[in-house]
C-alpha atoms as a PDB file:
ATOM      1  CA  UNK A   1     -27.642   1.650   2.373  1.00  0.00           C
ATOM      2  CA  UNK A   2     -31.149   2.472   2.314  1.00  0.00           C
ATOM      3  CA  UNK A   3     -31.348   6.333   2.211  1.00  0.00           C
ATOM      4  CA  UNK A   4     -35.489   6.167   3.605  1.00  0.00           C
ATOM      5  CA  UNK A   5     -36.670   4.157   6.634  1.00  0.00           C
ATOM      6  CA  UNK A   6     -40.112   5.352   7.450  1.00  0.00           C
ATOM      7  CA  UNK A   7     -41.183   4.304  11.135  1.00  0.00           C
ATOM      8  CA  UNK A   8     -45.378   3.278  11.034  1.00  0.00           C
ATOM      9  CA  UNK A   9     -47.456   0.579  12.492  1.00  0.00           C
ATOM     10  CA  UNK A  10     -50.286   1.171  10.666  1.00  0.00           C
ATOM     11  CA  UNK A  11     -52.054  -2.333   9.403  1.00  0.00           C
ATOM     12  CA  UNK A  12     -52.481  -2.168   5.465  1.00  0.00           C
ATOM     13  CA  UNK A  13     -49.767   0.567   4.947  1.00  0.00           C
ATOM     14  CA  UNK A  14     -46.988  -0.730   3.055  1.00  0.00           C
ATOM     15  CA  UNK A  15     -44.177   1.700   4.324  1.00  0.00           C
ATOM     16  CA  UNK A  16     -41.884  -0.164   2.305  1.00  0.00           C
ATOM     17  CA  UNK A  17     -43.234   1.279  -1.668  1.00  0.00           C
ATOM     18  CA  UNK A  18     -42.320   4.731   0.272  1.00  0.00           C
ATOM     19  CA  UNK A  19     -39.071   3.945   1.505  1.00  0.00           C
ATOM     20  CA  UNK A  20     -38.026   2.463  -1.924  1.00  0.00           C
ATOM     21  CA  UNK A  21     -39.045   5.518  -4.078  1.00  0.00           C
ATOM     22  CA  UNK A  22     -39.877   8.535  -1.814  1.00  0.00           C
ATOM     23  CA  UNK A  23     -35.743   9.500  -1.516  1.00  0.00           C
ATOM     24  CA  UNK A  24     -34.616   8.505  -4.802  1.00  0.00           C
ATOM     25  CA  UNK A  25     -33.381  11.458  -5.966  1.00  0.00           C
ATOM     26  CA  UNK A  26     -32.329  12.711  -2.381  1.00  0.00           C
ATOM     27  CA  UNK A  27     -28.310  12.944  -2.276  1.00  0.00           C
ATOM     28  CA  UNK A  28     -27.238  12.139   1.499  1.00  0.00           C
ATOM     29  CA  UNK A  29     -24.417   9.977   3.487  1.00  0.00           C
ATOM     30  CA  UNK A  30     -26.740   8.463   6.024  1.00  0.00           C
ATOM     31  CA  UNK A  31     -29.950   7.370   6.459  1.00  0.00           C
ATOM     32  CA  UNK A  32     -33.333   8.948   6.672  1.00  0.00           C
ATOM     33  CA  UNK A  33     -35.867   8.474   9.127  1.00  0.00           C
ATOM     34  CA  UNK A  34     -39.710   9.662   8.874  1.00  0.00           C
ATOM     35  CA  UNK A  35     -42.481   8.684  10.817  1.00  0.00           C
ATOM     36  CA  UNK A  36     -45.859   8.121   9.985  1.00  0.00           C
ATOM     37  CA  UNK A  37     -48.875   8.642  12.468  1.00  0.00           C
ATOM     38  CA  UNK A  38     -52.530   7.893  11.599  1.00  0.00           C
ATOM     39  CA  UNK A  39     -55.287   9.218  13.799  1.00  0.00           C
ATOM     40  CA  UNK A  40     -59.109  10.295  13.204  1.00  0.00           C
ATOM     41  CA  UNK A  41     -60.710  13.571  13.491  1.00  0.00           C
ATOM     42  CA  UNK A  42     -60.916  14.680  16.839  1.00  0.00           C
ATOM     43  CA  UNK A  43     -57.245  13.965  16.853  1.00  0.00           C
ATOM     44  CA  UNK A  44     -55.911  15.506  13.954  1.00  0.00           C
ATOM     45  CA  UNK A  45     -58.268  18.329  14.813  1.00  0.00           C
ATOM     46  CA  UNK A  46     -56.541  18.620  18.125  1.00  0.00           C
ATOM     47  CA  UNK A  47     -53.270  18.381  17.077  1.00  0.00           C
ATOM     48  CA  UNK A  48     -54.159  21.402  14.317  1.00  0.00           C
ATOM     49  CA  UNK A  49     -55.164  23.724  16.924  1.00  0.00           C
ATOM     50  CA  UNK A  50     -52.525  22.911  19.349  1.00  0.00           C
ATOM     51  CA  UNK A  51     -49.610  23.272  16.923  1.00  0.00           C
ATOM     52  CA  UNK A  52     -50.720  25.595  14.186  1.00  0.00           C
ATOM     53  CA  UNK A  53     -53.530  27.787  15.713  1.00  0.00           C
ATOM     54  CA  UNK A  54     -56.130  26.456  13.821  1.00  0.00           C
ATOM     55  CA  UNK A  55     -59.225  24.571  15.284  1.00  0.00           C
ATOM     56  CA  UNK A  56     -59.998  22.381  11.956  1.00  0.00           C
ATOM     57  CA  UNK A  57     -59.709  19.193  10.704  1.00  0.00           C
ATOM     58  CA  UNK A  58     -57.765  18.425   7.968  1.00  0.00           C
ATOM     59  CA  UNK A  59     -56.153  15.574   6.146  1.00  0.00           C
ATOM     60  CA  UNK A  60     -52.299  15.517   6.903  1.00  0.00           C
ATOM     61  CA  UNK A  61     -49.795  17.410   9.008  1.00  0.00           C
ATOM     62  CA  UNK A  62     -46.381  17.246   8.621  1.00  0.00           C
ATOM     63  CA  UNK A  63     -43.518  18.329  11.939  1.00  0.00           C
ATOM     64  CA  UNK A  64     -40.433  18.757   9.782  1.00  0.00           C
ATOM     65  CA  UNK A  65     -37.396  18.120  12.035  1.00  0.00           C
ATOM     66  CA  UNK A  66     -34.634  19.491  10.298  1.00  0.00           C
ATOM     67  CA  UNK A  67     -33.968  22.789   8.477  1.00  0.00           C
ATOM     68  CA  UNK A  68     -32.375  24.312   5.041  1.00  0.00           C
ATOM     69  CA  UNK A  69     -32.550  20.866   3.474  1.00  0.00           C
ATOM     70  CA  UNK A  70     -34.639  22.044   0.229  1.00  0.00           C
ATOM     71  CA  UNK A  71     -32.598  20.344  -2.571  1.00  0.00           C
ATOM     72  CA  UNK A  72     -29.376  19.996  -1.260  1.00  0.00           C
ATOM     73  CA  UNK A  73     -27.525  17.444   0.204  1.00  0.00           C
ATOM     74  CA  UNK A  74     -28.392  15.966   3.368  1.00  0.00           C
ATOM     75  CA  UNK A  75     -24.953  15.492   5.539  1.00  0.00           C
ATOM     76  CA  UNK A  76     -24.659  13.711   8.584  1.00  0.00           C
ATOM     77  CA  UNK A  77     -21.659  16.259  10.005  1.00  0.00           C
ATOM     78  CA  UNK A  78     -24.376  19.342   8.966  1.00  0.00           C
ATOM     79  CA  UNK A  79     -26.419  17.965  11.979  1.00  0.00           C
ATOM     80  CA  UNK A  80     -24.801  15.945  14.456  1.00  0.00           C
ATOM     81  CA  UNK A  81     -27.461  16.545  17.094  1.00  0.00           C
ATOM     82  CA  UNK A  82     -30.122  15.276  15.173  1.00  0.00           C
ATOM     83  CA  UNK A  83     -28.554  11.368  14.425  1.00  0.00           C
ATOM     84  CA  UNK A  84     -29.942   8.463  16.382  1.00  0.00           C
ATOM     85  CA  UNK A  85     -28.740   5.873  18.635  1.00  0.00           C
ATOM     86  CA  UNK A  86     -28.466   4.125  15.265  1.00  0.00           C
ATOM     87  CA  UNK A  87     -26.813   6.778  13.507  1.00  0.00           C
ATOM     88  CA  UNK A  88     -30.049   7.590  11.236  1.00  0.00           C
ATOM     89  CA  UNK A  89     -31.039  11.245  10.593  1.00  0.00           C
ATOM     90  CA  UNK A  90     -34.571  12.038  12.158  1.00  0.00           C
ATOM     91  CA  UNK A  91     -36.141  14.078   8.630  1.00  0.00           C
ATOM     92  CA  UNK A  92     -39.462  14.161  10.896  1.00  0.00           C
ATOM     93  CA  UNK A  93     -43.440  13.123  11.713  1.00  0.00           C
ATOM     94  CA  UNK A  94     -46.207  12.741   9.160  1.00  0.00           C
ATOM     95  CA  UNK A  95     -49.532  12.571  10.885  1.00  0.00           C
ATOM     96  CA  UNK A  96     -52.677  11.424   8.296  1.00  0.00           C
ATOM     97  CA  UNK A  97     -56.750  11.056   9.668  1.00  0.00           C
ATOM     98  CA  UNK A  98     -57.850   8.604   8.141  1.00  0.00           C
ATOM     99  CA  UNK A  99     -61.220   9.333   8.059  1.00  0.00           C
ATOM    100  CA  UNK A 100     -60.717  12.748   6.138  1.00  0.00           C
ATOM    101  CA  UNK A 101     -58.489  10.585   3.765  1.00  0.00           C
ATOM    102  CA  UNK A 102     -61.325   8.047   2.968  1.00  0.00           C
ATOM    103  CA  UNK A 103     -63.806  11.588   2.443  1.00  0.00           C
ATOM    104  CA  UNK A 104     -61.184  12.854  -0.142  1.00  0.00           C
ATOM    105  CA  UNK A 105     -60.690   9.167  -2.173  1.00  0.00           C
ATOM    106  CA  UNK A 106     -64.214   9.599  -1.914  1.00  0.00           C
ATOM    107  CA  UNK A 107     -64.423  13.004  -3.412  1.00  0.00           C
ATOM    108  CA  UNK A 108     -61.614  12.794  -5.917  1.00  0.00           C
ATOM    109  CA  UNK A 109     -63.468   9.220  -7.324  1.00  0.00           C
ATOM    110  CA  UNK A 110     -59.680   7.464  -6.625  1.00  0.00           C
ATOM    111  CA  UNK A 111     -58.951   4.683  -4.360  1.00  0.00           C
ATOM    112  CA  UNK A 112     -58.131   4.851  -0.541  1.00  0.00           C
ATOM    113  CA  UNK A 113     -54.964   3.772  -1.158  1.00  0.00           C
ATOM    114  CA  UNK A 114     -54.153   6.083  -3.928  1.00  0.00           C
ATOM    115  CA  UNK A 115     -54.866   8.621  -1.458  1.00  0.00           C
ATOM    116  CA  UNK A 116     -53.485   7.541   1.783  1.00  0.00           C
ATOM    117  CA  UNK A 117     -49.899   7.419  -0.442  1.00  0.00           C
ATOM    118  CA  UNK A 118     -50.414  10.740  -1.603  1.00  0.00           C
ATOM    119  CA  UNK A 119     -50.867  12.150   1.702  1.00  0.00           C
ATOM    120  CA  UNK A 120     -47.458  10.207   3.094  1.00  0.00           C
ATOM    121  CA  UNK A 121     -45.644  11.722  -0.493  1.00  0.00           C
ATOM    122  CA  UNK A 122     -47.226  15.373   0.183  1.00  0.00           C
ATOM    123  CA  UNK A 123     -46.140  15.005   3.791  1.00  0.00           C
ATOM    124  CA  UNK A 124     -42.484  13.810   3.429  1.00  0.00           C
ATOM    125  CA  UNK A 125     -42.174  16.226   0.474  1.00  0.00           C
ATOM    126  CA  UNK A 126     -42.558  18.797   3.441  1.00  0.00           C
ATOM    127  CA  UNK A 127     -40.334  17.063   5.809  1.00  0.00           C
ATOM    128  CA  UNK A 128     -37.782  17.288   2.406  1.00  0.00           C
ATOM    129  CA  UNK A 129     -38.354  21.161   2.608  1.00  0.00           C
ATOM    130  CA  UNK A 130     -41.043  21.682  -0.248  1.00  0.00           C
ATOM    131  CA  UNK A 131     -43.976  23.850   0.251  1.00  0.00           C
ATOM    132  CA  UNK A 132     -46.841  25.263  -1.398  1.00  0.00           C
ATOM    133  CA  UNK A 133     -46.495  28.762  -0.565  1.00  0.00           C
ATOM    134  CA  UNK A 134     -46.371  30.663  -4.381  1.00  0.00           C
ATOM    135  CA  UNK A 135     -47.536  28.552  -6.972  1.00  0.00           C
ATOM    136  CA  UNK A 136     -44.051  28.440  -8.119  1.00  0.00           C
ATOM    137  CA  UNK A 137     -43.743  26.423  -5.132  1.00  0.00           C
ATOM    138  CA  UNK A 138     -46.445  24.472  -5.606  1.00  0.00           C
ATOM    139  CA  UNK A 139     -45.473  23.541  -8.966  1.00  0.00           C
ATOM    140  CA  UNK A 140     -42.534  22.179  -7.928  1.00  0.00           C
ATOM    141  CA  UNK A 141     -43.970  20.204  -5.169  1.00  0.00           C
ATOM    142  CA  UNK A 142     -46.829  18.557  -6.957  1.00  0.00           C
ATOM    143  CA  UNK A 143     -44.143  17.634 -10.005  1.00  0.00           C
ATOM    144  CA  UNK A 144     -42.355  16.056  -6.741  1.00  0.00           C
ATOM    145  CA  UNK A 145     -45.221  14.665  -5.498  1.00  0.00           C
ATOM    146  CA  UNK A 146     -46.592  12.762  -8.931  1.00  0.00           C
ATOM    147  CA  UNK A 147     -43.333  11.785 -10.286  1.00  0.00           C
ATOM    148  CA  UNK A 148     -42.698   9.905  -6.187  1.00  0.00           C
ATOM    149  CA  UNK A 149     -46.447   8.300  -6.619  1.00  0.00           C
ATOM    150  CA  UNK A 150     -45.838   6.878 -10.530  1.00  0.00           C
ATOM    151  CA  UNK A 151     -42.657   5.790  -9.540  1.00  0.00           C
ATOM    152  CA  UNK A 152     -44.754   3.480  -6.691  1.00  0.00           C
ATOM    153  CA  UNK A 153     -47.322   2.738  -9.509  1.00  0.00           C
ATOM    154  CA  UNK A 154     -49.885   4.802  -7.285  1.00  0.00           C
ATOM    155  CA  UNK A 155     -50.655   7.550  -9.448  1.00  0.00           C
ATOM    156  CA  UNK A 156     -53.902   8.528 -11.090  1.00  0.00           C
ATOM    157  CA  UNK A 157     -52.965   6.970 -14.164  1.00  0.00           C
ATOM    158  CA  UNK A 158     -51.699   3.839 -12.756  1.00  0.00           C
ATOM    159  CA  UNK A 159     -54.547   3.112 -10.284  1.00  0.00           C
ATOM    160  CA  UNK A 160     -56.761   3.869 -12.828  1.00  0.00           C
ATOM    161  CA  UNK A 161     -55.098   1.068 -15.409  1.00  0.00           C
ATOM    162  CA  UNK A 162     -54.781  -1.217 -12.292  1.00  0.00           C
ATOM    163  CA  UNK A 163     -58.612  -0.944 -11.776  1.00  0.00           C
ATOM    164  CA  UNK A 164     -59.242  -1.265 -15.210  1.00  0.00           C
ATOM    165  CA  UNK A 165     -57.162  -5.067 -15.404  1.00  0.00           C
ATOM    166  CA  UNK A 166     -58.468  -6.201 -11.754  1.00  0.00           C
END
């Protein structure tokens, strides 16, 4: 059974390093479902002000679908109303801008890749439950977040290696 099936159309996104490594550790009887959305600016920005009140732009938002998941088990019978016609539990949609991902890569002096997977791994460790609230929170979300991105061989230290070779 694969526990992850992220739904995204996006040419040059391989959903599949995600869906491999981005549940690993997640203990559940049915699958997982995510979606990931890309858009630009004026999109993202619109989307920001319409669901959180804020008239920005900013690099990922994530529209968690289900609710007291944080590090427990995920059970199909806990929410029956949330299942597909395929019997998959909807975790939720990741939507990234693109361009604001390219400005960060940019910024940060890593890849566009590097980035555009740590935006998907910040946004589905939302959709999971984690936040970044206290900075005990945040510790445990970034630990989440770069232990999900070495595991795809995206990480600083792996991208960095990978650059060095190529």
């Amino acid at each position: 059974m694969n526990k992850l099936i992220i739904e995204c159309d996006e040419e040059g996104f391989d959903a599949s390093l995600l869906e491999r490594y981005g549940a690993e550790d997640i203990e559940t009887d049915v699958p997982l479902v995510a979606e990931i959305v890309f858009t630009d600016e004026a999109g993202i920005r619109k989307l920001n002000a319409e669901t959180r009140g804020k008239d920005a732009v900013t690099d990922v938002l994530s529209y968690p679908n289900l609710d007291g998941i944080f590090q427990k088990p995920v059970r199909k019978a806990d929410f029956p109303f949330d299942a597909d016609e395929d019997g998959n539990l909807f975790l939720g949609s990741i939507v990234i801008c693109r361009e604001r991902a390219a400005q960060q890569a940019e910024e940060y002096g890593h890849s566009l890749r590097r980035e555009l997977y740590y935006l998907a791994v910040h946004g589905l460790c939302h959709l999971l439950g984690y936040d970044h609230e206290t900075d005990a929170d945040k510790a445990k979300m970034r630990a989440r977040e770069e232990a999900v991105l070495a595991a795809m061989d995206v990480s600083r230290g792996a991208e960095n290696a990978q650059e060095k070779e190529g």
